[in-house]
Protein backbone atom coordinates (compact mmCIF):
# COMPACT_ATOMS: atom_id res chain seq x y z
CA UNK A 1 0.00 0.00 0.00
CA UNK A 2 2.83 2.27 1.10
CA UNK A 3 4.82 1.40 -2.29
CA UNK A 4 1.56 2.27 -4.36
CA UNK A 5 1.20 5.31 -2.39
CA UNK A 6 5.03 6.43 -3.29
CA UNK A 7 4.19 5.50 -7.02
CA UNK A 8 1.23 7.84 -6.92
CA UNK A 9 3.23 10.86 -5.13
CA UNK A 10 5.85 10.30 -8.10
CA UNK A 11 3.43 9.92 -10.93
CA UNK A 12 1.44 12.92 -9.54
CA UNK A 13 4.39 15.30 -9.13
CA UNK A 14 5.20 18.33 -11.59
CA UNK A 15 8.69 17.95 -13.07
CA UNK A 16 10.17 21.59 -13.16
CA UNK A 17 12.14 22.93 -15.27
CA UNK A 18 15.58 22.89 -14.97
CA UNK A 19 17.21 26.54 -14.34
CA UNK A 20 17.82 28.43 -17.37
CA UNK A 21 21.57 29.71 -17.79
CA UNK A 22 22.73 31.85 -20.64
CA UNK A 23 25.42 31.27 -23.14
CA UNK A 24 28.63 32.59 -21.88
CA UNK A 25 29.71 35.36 -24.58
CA UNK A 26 32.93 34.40 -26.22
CA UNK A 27 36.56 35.11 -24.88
CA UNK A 28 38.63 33.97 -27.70
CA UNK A 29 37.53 33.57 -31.26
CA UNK A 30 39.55 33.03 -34.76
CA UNK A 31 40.31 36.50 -34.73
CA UNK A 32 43.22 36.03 -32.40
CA UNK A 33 44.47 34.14 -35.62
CA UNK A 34 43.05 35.61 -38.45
CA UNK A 35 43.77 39.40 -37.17
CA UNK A 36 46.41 38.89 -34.46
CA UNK A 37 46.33 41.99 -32.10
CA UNK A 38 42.54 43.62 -33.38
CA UNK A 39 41.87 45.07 -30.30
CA UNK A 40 39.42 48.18 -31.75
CA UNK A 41 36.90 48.56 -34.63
CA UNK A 42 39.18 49.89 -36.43
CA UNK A 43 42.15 47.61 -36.81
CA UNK A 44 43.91 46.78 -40.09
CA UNK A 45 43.51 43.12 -40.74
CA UNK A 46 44.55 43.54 -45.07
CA UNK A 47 44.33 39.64 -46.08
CA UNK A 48 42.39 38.03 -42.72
CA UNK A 49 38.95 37.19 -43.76
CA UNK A 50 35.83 35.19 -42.20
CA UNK A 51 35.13 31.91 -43.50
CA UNK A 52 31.64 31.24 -45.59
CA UNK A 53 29.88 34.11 -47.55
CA UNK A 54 27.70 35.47 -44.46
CA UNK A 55 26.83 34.93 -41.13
CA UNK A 56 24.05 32.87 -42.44
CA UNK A 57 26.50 30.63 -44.26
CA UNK A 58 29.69 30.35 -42.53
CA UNK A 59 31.23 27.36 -40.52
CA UNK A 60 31.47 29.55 -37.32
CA UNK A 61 29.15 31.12 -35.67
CA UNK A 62 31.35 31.92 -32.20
CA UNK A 63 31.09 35.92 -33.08
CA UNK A 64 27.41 36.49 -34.63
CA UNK A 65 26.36 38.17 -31.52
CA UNK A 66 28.60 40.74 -31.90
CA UNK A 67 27.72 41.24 -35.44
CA UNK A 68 24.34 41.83 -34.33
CA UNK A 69 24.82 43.86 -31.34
CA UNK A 70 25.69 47.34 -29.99
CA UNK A 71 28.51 47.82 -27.37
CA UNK A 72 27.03 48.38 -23.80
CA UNK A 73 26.88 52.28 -22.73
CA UNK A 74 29.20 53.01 -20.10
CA UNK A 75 27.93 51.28 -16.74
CA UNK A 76 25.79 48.83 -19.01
CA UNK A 77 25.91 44.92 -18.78
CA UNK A 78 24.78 43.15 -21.32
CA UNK A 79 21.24 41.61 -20.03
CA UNK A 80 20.21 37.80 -21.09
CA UNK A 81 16.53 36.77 -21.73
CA UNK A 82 15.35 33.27 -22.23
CA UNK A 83 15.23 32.34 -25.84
CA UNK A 84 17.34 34.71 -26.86
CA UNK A 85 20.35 33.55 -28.40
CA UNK A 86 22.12 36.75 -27.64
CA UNK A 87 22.29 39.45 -24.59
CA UNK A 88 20.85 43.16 -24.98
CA UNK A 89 24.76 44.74 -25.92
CA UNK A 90 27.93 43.71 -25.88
CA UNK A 91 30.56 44.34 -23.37
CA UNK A 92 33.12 46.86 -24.79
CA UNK A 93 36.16 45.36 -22.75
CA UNK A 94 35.14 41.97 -24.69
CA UNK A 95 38.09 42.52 -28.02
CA UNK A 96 37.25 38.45 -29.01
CA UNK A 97 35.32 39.52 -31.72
CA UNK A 98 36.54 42.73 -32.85
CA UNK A 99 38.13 41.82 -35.97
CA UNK A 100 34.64 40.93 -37.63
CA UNK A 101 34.54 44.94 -37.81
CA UNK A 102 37.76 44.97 -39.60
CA UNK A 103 37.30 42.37 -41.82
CA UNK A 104 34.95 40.63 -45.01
CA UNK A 105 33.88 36.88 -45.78
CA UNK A 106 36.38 34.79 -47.49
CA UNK A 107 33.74 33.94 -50.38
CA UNK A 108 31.77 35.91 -52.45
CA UNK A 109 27.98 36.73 -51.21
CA UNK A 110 25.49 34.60 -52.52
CA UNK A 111 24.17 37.21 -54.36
CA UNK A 112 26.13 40.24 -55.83
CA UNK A 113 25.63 42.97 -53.55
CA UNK A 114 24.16 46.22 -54.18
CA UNK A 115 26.13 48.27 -51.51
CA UNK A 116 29.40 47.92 -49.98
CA UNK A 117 33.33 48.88 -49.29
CA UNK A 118 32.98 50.87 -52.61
CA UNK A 119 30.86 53.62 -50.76
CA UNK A 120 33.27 53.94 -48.28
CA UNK A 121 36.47 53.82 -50.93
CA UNK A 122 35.23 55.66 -53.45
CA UNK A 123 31.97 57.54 -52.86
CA UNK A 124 29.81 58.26 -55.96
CA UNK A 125 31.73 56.11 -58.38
CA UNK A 126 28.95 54.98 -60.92
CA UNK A 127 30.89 54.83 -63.86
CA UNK A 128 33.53 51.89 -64.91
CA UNK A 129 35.89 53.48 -64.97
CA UNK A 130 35.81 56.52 -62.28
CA UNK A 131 37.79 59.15 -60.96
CA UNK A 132 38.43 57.67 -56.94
CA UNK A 133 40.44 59.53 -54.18
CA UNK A 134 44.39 59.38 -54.76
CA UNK A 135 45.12 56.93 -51.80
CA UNK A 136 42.05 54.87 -52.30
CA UNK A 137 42.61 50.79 -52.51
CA UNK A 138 41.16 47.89 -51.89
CA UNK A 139 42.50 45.52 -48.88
CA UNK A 140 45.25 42.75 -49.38
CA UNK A 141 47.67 41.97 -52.30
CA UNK A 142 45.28 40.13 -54.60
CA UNK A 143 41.85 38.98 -54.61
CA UNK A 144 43.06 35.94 -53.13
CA UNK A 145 45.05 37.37 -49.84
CA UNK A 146 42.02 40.18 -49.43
CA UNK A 147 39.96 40.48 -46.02
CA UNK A 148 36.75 41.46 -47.98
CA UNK A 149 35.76 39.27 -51.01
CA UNK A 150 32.22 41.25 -51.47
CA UNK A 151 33.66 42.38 -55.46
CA UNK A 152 34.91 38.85 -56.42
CA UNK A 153 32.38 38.30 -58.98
CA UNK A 154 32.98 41.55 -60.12
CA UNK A 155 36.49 41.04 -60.60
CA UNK A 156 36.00 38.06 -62.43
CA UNK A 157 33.11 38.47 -64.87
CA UNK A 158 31.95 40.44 -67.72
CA UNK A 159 29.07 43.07 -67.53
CA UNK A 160 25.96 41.37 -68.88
CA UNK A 161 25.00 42.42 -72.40
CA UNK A 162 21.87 44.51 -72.98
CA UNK A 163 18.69 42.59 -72.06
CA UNK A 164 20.62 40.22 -70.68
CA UNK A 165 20.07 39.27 -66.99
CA UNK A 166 22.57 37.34 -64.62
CA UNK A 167 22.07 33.44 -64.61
CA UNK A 168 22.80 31.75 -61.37
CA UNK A 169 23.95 27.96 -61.64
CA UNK A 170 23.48 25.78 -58.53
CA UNK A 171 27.14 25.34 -57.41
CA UNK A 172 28.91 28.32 -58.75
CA UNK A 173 29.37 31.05 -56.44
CA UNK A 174 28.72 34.02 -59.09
CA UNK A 175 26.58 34.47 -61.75
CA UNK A 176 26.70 34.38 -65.83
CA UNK A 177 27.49 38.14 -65.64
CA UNK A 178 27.36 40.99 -64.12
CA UNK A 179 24.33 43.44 -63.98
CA UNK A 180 25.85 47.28 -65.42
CA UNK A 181 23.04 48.72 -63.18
CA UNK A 182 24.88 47.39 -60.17
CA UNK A 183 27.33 50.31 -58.98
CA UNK A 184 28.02 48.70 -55.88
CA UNK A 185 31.83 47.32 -56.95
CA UNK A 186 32.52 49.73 -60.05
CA UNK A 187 35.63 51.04 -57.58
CA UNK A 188 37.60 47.71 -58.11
CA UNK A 189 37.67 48.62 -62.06
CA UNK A 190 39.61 52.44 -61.09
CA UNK A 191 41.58 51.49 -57.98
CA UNK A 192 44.69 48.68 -57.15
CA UNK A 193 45.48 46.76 -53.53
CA UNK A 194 46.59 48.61 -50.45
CA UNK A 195 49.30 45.59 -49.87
CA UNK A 196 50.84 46.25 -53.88
């Protein structure tokens, strides 16, 4: 009697859920080897770059937080709510990450972009070729040793002819050609590598 007694208790007794702890934001990411030393927003990292094409497509994920965050005012700490993968800011003093500011994807976007380092560059260039600022280049030695790989498919195709569109081919990172009403990379046409 006792024994069915226990089994009822058991049977009859809410489980509760287990304490929810956040994720831990990172301390150390592949910065430390792709940028060695990026300890601001603003640190040169010329040939580094992320692996994948986007933080929706890349092999690691250890810094998307702080590519979707804002640092913490001063005082702040970053506050964690269930279900969110990520806290409300992230800690300034936290430099495991700071390279992503610094630095592109090591493959092209999935599709060409339609604004980017060009802006920044050489603002106003809609015209292959364009007049750019004398000291303007793009990072790395080549387009192989570059930290931003946002123009490769620029660099490497032809502008598509007129009524032409771009074809995409399942397994090729860029398309047939590239659309002329697409300014976004007409800088790589007028300007050379910062690491020539």
């Amino acid at each position: 009697m006792i024994a069915i007694a226990a089994v009822l208790f058991v049977a009859t007794t809410p489980v509760l859920p287990s304490a929810w702890a956040p994720t831990p934001l990172p301390t150390s990411s592949i910065c430390q080897s792709i940028c060695p030393g990026c300890d601001s927003l603003t640190c040169k990292c010329d040939t580094g770059c992320w692996p994948g094409q986007g933080f929706n497509s890349t092999s690691d994920h250890t810094c998307d937080c702080f590519a979707q965050l804002g640092f913490c005012k001063s005082g702040e700490k970053p506050k964690f709510t269930p279900g969110k993968k990520c806290p409300s800011c992230w800690p300034s003093e936290n430099k495991a990450c700071m390279c992503v500011a610094a630095i592109g994807f090591c493959e092209a976007p999935a599709k060409p972009i339609t604004k980017g380092r060009c802006d920044t560059i050489c603002p106003g260039c809609d015209t292959v070729p364009c007049k750019c600022p004398a000291k303007a280049c793009w990072p790395g030695k080549n387009w192989a040793q570059t930290s931003d790989h946002e123009c490769d498919c620029f660099a490497q195709l032809g502008f598509c002819k007129s009524g032409e569109k771009p074809v995409y081919t399942q397994g090729q990172i860029c398309p047939s050609c590239w659309d002329p009403a697409n300014k976004a990379c007409n800088c790589v046409a007028a300007i050379g590598f910062c690491g020539k």
